[in-house]
C-alpha atoms as a PDB file:
ATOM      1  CA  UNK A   1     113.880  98.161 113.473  1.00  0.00           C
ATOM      2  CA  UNK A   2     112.121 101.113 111.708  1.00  0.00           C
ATOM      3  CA  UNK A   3     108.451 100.754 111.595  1.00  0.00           C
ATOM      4  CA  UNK A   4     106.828 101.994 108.530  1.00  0.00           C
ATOM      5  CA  UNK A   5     103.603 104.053 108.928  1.00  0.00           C
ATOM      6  CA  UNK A   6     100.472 102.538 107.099  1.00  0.00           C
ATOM      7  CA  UNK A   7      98.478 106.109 106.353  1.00  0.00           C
ATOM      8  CA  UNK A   8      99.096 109.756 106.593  1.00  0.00           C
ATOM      9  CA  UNK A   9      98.992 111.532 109.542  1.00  0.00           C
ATOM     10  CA  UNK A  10      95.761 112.076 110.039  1.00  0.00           C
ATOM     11  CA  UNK A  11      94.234 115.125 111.337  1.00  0.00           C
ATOM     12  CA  UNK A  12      91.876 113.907 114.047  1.00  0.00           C
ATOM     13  CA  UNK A  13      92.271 110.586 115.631  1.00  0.00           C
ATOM     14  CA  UNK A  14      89.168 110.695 117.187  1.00  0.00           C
ATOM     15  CA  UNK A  15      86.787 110.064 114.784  1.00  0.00           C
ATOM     16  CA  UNK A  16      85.083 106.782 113.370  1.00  0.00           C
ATOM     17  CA  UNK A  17      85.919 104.176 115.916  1.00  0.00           C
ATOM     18  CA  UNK A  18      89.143 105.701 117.244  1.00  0.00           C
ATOM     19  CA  UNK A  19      91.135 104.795 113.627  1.00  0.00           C
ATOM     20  CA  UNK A  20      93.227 107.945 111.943  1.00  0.00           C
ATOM     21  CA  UNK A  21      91.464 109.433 109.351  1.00  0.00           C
ATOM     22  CA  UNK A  22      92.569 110.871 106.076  1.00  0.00           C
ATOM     23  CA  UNK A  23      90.784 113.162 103.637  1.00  0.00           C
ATOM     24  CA  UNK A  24      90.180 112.249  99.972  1.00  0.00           C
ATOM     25  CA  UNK A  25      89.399 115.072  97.462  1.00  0.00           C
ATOM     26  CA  UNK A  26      86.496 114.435  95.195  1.00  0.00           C
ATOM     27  CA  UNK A  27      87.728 114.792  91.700  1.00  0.00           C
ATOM     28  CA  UNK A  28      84.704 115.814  89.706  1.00  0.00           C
ATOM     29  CA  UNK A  29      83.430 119.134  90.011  1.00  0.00           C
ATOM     30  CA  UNK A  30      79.882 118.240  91.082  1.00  0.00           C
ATOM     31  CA  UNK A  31      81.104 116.461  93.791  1.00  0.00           C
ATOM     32  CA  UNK A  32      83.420 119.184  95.509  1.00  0.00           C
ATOM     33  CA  UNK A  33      84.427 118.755  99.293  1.00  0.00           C
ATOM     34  CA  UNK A  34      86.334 115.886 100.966  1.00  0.00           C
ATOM     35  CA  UNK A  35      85.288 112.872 102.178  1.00  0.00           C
ATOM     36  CA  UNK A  36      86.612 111.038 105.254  1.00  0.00           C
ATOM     37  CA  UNK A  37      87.878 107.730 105.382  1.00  0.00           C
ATOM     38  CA  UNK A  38      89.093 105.328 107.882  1.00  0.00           C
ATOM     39  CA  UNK A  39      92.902 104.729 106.988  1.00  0.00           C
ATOM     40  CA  UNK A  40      93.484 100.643 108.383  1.00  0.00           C
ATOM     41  CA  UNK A  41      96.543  99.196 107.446  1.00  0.00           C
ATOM     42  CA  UNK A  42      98.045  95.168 108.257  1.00  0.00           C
ATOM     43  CA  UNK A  43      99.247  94.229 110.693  1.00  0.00           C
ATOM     44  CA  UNK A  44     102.099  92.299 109.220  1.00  0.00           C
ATOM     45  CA  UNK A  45     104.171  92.066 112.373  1.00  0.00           C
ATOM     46  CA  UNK A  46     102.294  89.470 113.419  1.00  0.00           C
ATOM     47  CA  UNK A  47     101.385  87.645 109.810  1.00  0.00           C
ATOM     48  CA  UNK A  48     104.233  87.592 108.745  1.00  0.00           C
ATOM     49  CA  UNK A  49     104.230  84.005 106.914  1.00  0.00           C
ATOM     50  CA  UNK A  50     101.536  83.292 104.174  1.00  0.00           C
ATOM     51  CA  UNK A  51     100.891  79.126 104.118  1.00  0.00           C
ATOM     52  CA  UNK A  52      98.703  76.713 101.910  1.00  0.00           C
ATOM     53  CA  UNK A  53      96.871  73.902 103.712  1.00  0.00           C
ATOM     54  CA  UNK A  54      95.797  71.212 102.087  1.00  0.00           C
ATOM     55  CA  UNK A  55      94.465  67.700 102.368  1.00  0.00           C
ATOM     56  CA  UNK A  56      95.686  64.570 100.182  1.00  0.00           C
ATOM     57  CA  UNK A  57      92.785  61.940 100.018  1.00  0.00           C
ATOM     58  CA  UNK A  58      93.449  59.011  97.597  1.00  0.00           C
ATOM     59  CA  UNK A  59      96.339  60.927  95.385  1.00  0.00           C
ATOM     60  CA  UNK A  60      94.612  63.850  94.803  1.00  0.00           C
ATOM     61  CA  UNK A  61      95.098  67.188  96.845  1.00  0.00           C
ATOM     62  CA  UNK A  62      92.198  69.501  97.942  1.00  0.00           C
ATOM     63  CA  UNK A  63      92.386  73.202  99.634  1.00  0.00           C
ATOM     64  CA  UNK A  64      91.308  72.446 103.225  1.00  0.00           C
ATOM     65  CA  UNK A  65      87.768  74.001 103.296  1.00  0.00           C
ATOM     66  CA  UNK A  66      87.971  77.370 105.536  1.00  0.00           C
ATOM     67  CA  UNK A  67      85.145  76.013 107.810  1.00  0.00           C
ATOM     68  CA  UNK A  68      87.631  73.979 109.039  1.00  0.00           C
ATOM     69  CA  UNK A  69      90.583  76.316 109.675  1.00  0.00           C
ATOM     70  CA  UNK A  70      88.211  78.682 111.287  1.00  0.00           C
ATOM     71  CA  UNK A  71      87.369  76.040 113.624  1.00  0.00           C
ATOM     72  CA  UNK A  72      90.700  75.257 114.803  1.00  0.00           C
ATOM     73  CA  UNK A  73      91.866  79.246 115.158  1.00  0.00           C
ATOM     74  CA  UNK A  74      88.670  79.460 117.592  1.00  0.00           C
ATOM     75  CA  UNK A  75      89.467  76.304 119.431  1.00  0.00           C
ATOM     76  CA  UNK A  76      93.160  77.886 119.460  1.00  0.00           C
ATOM     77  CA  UNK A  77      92.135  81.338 120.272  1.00  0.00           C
ATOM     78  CA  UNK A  78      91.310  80.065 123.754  1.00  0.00           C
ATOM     79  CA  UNK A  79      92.654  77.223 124.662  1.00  0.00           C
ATOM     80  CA  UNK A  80      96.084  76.776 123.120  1.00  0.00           C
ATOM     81  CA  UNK A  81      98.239  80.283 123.060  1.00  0.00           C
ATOM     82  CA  UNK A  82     101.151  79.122 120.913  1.00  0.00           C
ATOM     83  CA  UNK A  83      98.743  78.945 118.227  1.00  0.00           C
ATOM     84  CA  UNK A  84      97.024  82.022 118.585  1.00  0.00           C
ATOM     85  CA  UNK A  85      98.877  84.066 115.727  1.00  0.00           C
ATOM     86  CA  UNK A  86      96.616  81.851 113.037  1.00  0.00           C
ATOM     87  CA  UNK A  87      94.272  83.592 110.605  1.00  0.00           C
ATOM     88  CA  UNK A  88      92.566  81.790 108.176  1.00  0.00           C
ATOM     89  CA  UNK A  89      92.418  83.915 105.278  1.00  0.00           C
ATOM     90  CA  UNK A  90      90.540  81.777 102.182  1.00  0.00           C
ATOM     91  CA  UNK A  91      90.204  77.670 101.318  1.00  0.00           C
ATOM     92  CA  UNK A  92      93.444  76.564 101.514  1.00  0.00           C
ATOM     93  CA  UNK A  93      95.050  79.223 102.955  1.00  0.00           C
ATOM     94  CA  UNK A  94      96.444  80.831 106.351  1.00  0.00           C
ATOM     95  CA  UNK A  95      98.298  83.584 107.591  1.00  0.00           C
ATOM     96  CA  UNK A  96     100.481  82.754 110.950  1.00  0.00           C
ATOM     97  CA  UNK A  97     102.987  84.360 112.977  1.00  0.00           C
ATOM     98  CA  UNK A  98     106.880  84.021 112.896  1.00  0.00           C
ATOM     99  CA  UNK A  99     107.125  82.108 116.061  1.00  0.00           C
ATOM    100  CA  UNK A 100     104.546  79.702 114.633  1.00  0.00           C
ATOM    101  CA  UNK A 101     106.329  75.893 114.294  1.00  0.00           C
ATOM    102  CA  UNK A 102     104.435  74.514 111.448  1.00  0.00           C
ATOM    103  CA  UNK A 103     105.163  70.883 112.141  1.00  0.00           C
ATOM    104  CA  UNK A 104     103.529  71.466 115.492  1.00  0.00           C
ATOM    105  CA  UNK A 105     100.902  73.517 113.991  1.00  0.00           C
ATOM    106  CA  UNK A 106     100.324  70.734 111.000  1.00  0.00           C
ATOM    107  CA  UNK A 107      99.910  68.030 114.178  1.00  0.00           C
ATOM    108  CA  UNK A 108      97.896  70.098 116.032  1.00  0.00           C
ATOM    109  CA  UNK A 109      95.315  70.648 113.213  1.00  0.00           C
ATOM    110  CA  UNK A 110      95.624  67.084 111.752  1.00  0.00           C
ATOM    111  CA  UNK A 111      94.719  65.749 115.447  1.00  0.00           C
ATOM    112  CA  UNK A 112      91.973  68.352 115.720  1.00  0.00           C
ATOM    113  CA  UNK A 113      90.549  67.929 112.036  1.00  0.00           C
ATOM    114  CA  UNK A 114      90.203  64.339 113.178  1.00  0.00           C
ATOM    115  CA  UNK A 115      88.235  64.700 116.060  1.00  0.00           C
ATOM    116  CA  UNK A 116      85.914  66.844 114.337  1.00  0.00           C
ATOM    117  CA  UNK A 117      85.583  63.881 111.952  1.00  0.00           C
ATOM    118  CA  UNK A 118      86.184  66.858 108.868  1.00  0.00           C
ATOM    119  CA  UNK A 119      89.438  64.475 108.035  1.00  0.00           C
ATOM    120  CA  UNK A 120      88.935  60.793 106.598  1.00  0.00           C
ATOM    121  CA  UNK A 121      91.402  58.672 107.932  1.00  0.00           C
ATOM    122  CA  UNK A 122      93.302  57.300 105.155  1.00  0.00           C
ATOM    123  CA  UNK A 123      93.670  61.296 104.302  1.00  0.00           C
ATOM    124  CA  UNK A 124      96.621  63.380 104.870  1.00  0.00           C
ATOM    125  CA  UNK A 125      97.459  67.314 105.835  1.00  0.00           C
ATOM    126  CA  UNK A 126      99.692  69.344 103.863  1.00  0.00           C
ATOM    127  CA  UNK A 127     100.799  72.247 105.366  1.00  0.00           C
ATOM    128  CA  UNK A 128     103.579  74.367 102.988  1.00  0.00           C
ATOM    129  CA  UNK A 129     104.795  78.344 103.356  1.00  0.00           C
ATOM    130  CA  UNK A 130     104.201  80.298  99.734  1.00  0.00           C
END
């Protein structure tokens, strides 16, 4: 597997929080010099599947509110590791690993919603990979 490089090489790695820099020319003439960024890149290794998560309460589906995705990745982050690789990214939307099983991971978070008492109980979760 060839790994692709997110920035430049940079030419210190040392500065700004230990991330590579790169140097960005100022275009105008009044603002001559460089300026140094921090170069960050994705880590798409590990997010490697995009999914939407939503709720279907009588016939009509909602994006599940991020509140409550955030809730379950912090539950997860300590207490469950095979669900660790979850980011909730907007309403209605997560990022997860590839080792990930979403019918575990749609159980998991239905159970969880549940106890929270976010999820009425004549609702559903839909959980689907974009």
């Amino acid at each position: 597997m060839v790994r692709q490089q997110c920035f430049p090489p940079a030419r210190s790695c040392s500065a700004g929080y230990g991330l590579p820099t790169r140097y960005v020319k100022r275009s105008t003439p009044a603002q001559r010099g460089t300026i140094r960024l921090p170069a960050m890149c994705l880590n798409q290794e590990m997010f490697a599947r995009r999914i939407r998560v939503d709720y279907e309460e009588n016939g009509q589906r909602h994006p599940c509110p991020m509140k409550w995705m955030d809730s379950f990745s912090m539950r997860n982050f300590t207490n469950a590791s095979l669900f660790d690789d979850t980011l909730p990214v907007a309403d209605g939307l997560m990022e997860i690993g590839a080792k990930v099983p979403l019918d575990e991971l749609k159980t998991a978070m239905e159970d969880w919603f549940r106890k929270k008492s976010y999820l009425p109980q004549n609702a559903t979760l839909v959980l689907a990979e974009t």
